[in-house]
PDB file of N, CA and C in Angstrom:
ATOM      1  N   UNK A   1       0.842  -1.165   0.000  1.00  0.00           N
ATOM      2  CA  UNK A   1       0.000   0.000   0.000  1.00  0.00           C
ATOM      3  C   UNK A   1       0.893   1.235   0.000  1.00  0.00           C
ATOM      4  N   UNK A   2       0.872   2.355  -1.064  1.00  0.00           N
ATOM      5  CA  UNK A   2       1.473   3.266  -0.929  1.00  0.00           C
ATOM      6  C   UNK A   2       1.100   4.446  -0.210  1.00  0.00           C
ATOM      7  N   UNK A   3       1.847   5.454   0.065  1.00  0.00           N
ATOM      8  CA  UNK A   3       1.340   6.798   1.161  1.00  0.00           C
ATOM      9  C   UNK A   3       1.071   7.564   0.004  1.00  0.00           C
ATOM     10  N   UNK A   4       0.170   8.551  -0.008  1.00  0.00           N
ATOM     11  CA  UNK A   4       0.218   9.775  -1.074  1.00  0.00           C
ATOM     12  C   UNK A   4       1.473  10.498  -0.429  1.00  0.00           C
ATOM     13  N   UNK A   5       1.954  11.398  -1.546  1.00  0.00           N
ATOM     14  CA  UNK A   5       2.709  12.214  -1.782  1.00  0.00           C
ATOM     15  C   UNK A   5       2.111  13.504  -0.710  1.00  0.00           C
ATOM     16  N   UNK A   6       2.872  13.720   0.478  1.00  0.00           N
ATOM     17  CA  UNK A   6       2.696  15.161   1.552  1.00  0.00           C
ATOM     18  C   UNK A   6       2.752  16.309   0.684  1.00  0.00           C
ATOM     19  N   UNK A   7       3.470  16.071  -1.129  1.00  0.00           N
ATOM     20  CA  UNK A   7       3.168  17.991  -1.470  1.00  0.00           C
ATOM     21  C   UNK A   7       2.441  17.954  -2.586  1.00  0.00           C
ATOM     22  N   UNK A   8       1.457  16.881  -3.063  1.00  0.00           N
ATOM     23  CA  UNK A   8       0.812  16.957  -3.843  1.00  0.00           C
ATOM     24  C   UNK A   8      -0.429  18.757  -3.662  1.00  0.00           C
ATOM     25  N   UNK A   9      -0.592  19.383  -5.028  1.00  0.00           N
ATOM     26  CA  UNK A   9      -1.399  20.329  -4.631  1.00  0.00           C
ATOM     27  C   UNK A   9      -2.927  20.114  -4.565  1.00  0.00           C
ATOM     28  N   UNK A  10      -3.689  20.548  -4.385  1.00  0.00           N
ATOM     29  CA  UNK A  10      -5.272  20.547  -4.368  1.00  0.00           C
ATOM     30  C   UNK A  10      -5.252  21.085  -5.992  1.00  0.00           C
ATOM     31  N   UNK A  11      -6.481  21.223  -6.621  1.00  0.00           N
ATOM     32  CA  UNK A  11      -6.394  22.513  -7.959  1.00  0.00           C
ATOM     33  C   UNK A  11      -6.693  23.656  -7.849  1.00  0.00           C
ATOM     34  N   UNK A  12      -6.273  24.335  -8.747  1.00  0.00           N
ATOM     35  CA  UNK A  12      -6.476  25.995  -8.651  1.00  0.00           C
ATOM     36  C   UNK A  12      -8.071  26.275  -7.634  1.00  0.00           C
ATOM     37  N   UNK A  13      -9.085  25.675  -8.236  1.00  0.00           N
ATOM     38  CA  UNK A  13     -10.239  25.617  -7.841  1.00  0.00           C
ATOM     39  C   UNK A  13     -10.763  25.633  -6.626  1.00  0.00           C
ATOM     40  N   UNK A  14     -10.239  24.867  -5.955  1.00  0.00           N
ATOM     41  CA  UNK A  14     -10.874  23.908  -4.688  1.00  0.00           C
ATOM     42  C   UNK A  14      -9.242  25.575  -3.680  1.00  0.00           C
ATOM     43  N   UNK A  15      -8.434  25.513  -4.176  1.00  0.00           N
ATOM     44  CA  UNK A  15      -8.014  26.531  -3.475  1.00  0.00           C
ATOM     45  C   UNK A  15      -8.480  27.732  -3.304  1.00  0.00           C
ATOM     46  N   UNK A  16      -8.989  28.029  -4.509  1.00  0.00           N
ATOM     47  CA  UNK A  16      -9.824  29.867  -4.339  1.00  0.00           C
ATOM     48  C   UNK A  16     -10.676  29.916  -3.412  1.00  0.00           C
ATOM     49  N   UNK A  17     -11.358  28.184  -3.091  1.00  0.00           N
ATOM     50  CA  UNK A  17     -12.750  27.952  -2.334  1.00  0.00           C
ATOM     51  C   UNK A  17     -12.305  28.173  -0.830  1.00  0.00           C
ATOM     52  N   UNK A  18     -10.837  27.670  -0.730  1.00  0.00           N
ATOM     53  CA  UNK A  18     -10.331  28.037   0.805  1.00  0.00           C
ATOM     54  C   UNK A  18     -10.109  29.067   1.228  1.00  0.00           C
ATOM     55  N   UNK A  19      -9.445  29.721  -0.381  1.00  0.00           N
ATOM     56  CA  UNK A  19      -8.894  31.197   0.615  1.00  0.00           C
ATOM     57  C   UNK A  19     -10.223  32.274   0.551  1.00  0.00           C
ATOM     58  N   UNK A  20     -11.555  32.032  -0.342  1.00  0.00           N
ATOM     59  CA  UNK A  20     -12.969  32.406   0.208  1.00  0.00           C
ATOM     60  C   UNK A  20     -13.349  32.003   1.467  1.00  0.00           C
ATOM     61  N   UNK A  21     -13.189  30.914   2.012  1.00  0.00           N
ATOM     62  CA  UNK A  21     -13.984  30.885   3.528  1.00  0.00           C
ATOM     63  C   UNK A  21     -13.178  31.281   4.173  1.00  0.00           C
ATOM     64  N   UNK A  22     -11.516  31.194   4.199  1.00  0.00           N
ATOM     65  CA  UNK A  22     -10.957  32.375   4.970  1.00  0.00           C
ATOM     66  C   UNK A  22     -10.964  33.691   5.010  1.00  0.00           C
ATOM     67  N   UNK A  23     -11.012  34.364   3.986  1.00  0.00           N
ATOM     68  CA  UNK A  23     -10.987  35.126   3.852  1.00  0.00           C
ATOM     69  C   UNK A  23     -12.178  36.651   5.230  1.00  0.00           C
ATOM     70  N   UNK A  24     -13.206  35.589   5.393  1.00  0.00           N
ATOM     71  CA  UNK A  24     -14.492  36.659   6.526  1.00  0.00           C
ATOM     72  C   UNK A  24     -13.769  36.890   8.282  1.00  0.00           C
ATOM     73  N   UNK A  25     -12.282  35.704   8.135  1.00  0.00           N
ATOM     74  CA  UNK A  25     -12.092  35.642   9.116  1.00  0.00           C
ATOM     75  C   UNK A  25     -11.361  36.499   9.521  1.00  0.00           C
ATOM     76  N   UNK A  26     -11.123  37.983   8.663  1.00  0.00           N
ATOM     77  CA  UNK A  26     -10.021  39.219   8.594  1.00  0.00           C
ATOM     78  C   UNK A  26     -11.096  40.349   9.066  1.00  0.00           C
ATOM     79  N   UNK A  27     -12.540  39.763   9.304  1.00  0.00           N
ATOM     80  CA  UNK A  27     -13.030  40.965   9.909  1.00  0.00           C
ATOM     81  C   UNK A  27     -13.581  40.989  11.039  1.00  0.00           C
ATOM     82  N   UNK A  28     -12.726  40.183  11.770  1.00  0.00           N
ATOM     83  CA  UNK A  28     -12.454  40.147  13.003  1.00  0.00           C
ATOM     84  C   UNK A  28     -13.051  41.550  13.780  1.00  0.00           C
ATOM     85  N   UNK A  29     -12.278  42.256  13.636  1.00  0.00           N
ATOM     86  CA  UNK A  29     -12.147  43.695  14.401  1.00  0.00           C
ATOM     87  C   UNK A  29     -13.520  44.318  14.128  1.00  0.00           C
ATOM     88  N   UNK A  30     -13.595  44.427  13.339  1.00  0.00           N
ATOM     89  CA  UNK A  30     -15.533  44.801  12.647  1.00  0.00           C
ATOM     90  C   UNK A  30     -16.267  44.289  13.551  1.00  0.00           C
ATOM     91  N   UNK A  31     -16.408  42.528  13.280  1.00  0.00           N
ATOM     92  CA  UNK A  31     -17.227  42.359  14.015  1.00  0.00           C
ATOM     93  C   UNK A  31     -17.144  42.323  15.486  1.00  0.00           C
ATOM     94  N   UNK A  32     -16.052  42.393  15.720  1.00  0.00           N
ATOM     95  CA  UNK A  32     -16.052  42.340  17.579  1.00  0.00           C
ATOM     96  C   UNK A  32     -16.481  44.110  18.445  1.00  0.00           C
ATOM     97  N   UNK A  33     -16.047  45.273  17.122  1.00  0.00           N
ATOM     98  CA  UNK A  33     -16.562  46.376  17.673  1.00  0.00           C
ATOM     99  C   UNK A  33     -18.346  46.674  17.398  1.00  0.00           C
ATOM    100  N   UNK A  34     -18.871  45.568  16.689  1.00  0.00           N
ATOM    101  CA  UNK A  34     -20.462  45.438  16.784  1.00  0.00           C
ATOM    102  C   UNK A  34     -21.191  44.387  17.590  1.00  0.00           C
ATOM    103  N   UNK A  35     -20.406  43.813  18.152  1.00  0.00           N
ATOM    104  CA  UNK A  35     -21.100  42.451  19.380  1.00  0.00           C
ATOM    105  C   UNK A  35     -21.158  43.116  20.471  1.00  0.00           C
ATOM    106  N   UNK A  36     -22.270  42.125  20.721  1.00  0.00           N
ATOM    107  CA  UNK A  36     -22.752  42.777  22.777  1.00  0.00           C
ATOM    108  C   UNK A  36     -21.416  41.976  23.524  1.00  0.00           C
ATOM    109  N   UNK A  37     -21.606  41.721  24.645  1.00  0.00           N
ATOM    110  CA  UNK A  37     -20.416  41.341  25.823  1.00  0.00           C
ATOM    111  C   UNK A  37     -20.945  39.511  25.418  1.00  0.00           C
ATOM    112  N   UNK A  38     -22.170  39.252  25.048  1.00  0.00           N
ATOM    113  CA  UNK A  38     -22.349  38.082  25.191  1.00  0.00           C
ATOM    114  C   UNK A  38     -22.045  36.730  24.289  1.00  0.00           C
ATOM    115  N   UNK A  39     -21.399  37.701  23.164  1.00  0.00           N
ATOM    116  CA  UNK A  39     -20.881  36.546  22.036  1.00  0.00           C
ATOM    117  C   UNK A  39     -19.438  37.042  22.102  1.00  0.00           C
ATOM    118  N   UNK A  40     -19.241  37.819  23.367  1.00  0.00           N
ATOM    119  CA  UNK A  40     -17.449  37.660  22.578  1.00  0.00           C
ATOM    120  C   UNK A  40     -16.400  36.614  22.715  1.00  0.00           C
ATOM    121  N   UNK A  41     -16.517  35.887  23.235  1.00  0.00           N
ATOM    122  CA  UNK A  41     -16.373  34.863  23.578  1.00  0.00           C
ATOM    123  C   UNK A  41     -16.320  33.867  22.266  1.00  0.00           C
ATOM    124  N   UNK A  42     -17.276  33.817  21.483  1.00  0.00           N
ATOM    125  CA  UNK A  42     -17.415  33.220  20.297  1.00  0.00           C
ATOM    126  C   UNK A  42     -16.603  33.549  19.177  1.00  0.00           C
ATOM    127  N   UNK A  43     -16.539  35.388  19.331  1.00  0.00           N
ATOM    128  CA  UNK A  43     -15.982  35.743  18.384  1.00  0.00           C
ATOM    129  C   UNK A  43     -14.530  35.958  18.523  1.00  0.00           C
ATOM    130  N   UNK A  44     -13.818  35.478  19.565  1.00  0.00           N
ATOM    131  CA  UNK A  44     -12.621  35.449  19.941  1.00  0.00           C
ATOM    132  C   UNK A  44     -11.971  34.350  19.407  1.00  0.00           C
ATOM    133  N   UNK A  45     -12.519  33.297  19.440  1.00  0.00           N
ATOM    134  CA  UNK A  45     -12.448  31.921  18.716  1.00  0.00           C
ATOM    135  C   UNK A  45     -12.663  31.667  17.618  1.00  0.00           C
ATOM    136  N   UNK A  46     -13.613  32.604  17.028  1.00  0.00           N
ATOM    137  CA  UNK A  46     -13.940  32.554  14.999  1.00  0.00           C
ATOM    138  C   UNK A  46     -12.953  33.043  14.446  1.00  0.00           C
ATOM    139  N   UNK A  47     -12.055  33.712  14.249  1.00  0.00           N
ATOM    140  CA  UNK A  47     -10.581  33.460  13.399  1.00  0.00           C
ATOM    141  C   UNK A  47     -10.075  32.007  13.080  1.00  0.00           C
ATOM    142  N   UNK A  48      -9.668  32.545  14.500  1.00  0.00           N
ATOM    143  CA  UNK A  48      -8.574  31.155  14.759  1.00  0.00           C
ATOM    144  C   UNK A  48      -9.708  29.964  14.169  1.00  0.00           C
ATOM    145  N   UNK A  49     -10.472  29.349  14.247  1.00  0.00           N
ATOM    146  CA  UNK A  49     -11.021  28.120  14.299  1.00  0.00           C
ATOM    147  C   UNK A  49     -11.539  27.979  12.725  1.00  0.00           C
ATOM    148  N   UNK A  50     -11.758  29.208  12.010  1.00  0.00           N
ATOM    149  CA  UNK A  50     -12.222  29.428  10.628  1.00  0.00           C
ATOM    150  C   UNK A  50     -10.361  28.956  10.022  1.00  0.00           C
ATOM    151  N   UNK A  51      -9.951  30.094  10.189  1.00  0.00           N
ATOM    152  CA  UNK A  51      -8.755  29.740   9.755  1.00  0.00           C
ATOM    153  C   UNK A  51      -8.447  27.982   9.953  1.00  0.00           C
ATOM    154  N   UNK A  52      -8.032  27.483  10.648  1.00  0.00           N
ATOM    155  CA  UNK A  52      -7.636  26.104  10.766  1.00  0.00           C
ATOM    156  C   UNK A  52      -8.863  25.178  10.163  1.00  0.00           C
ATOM    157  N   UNK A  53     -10.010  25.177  10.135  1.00  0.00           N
ATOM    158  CA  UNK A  53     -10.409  24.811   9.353  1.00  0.00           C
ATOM    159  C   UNK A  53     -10.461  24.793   7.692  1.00  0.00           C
ATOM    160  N   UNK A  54      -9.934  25.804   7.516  1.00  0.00           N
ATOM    161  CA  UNK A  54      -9.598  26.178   5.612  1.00  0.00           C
ATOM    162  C   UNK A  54      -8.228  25.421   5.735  1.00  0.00           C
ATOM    163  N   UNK A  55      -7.176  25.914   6.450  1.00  0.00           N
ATOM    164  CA  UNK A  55      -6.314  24.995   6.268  1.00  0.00           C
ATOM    165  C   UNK A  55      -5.888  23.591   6.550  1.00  0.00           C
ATOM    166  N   UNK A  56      -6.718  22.927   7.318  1.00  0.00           N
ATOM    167  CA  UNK A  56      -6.587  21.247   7.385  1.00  0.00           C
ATOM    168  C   UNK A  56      -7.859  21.080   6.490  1.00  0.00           C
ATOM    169  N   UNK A  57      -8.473  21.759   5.646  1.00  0.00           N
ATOM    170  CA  UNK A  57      -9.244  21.092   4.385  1.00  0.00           C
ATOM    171  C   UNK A  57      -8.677  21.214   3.396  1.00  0.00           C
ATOM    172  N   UNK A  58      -7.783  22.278   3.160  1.00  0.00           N
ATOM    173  CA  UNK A  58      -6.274  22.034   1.980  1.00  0.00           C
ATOM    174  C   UNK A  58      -5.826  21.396   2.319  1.00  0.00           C
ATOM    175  N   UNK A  59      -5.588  20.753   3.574  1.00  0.00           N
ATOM    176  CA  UNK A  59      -4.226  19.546   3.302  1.00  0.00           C
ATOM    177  C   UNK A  59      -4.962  18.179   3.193  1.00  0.00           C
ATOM    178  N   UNK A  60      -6.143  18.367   3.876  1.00  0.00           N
ATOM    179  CA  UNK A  60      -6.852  16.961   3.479  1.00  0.00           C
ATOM    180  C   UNK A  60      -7.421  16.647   1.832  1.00  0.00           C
ATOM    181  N   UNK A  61      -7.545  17.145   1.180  1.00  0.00           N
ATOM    182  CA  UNK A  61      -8.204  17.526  -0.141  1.00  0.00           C
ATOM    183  C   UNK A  61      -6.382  16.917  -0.622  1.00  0.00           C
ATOM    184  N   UNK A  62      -5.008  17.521  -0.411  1.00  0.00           N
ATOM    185  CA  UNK A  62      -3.966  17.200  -1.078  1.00  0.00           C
ATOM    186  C   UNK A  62      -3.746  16.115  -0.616  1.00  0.00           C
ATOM    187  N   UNK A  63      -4.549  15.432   0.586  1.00  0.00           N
ATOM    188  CA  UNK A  63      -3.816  13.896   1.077  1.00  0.00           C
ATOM    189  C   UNK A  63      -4.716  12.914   0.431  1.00  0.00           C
ATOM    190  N   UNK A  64      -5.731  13.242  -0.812  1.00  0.00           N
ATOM    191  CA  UNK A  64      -6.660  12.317  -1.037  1.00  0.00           C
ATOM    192  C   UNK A  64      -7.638  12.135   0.101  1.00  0.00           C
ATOM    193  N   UNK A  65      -8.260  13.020   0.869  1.00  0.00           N
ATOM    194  CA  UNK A  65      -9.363  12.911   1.658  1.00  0.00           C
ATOM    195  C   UNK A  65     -10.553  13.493   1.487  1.00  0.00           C
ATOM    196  N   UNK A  66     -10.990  13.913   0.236  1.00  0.00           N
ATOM    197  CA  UNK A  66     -11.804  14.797  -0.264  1.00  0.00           C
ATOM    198  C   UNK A  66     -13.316  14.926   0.615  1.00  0.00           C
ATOM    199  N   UNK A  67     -13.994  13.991   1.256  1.00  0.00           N
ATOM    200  CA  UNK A  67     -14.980  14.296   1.278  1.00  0.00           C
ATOM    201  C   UNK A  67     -14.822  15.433   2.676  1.00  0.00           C
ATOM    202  N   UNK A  68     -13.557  14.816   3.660  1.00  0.00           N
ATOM    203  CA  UNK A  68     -13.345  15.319   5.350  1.00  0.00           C
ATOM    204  C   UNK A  68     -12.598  17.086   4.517  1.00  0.00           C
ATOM    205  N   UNK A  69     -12.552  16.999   3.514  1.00  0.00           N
ATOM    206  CA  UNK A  69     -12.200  18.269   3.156  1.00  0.00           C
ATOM    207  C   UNK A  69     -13.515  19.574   2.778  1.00  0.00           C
ATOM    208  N   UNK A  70     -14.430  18.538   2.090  1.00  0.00           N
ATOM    209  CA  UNK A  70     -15.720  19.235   1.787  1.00  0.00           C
ATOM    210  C   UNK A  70     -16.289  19.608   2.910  1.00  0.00           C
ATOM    211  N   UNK A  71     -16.206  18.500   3.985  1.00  0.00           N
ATOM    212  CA  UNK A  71     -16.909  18.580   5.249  1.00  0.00           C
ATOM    213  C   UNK A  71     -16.092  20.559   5.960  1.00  0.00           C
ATOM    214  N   UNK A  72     -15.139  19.821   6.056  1.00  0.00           N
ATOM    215  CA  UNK A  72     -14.528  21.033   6.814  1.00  0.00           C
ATOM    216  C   UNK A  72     -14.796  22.640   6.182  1.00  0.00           C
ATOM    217  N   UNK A  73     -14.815  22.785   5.476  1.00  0.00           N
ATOM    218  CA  UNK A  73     -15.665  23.471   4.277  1.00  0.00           C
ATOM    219  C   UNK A  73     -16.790  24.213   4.915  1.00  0.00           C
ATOM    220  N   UNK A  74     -17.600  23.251   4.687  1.00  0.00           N
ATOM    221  CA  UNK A  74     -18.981  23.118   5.351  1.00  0.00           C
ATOM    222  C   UNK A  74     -18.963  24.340   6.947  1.00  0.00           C
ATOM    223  N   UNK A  75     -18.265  23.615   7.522  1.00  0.00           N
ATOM    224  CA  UNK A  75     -18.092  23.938   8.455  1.00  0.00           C
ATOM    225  C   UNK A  75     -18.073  25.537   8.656  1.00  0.00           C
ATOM    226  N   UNK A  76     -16.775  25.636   7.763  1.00  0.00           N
ATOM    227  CA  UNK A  76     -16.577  27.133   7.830  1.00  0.00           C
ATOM    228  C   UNK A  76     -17.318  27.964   7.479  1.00  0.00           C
ATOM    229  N   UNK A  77     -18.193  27.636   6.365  1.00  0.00           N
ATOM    230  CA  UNK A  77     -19.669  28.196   5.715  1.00  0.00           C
ATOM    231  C   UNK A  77     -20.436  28.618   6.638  1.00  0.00           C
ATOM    232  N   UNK A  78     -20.759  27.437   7.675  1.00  0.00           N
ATOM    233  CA  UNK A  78     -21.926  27.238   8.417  1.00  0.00           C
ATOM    234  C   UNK A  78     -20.840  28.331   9.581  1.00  0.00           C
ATOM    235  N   UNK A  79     -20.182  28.189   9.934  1.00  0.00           N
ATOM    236  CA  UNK A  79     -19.575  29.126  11.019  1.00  0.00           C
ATOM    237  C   UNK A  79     -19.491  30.496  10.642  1.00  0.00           C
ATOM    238  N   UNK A  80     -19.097  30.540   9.739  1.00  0.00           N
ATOM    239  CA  UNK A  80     -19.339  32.707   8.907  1.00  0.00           C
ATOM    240  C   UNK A  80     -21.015  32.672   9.016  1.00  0.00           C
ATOM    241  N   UNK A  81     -21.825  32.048   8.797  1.00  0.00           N
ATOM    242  CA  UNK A  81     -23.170  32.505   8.140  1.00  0.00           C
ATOM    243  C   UNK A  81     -23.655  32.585   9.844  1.00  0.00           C
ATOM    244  N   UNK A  82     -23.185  31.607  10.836  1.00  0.00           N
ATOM    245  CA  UNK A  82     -23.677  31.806  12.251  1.00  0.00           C
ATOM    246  C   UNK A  82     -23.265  32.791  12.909  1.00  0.00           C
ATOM    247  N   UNK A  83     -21.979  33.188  12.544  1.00  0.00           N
ATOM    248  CA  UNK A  83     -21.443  34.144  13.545  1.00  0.00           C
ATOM    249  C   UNK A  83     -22.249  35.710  13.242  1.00  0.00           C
ATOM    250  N   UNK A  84     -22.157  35.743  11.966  1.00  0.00           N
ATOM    251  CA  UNK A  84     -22.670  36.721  11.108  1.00  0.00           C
ATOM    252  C   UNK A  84     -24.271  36.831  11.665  1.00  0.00           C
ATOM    253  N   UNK A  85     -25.090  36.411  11.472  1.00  0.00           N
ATOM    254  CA  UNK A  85     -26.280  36.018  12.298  1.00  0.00           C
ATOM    255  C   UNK A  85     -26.502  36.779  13.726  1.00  0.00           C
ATOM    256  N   UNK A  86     -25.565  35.976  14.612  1.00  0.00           N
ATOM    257  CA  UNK A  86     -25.234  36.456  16.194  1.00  0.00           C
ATOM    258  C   UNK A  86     -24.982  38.039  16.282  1.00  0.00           C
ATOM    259  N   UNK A  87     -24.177  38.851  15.662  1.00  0.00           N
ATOM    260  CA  UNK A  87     -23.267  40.028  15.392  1.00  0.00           C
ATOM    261  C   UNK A  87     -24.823  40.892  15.132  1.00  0.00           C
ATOM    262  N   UNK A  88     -25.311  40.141  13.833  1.00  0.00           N
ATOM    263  CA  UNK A  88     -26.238  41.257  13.488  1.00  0.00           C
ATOM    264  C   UNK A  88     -27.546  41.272  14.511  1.00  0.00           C
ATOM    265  N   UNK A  89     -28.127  40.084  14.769  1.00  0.00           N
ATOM    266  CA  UNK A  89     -29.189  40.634  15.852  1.00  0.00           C
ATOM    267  C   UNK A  89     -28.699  41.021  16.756  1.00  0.00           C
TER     268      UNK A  89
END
């Protein structure tokens, strides 16, 4: 049984898709000067946790793990569209 290759790339494609769900996680500062006291807590942790999620779904997507890559994905989707949610009401 062989190992995949650790520097195989993802495609152009599936990368633009990462550095899009990272990308909401740079407005950090925005949204933390529009939250009440009661989500900051949440939003202290949405960088960091957005971020690492885009990036262990690029490396899973380059290790041949595609679907735990879509998943993670997912994730980050569903985490911008929640946080975003929280901020605005």
């Amino acid at each position: 049984m062989s190992q995949p290759s650790p520097d195989l790339r993802p495609p152009v494609w599936f990368m633009i898709l990462v550095l899009l769900t990272a990308v909401p996680a740079f407005r950090f500062p925005a949204l933390l000067s529009e939250s009440t006291g009661e989500s900051k807590l949440l939003l202290w942790l949405y960088p960091f946790v957005l971020l690492l999620a885009a990036w262990c779904s690029w490396r899973c997507y380059a290790l041949e793990r595609r679907a735990i890559a879509w998943i993670l994905l997912f994730i980050g989707w569903a985490m911008t569209a929640s946080i975003n949610y929280i901020v605005v009401s």
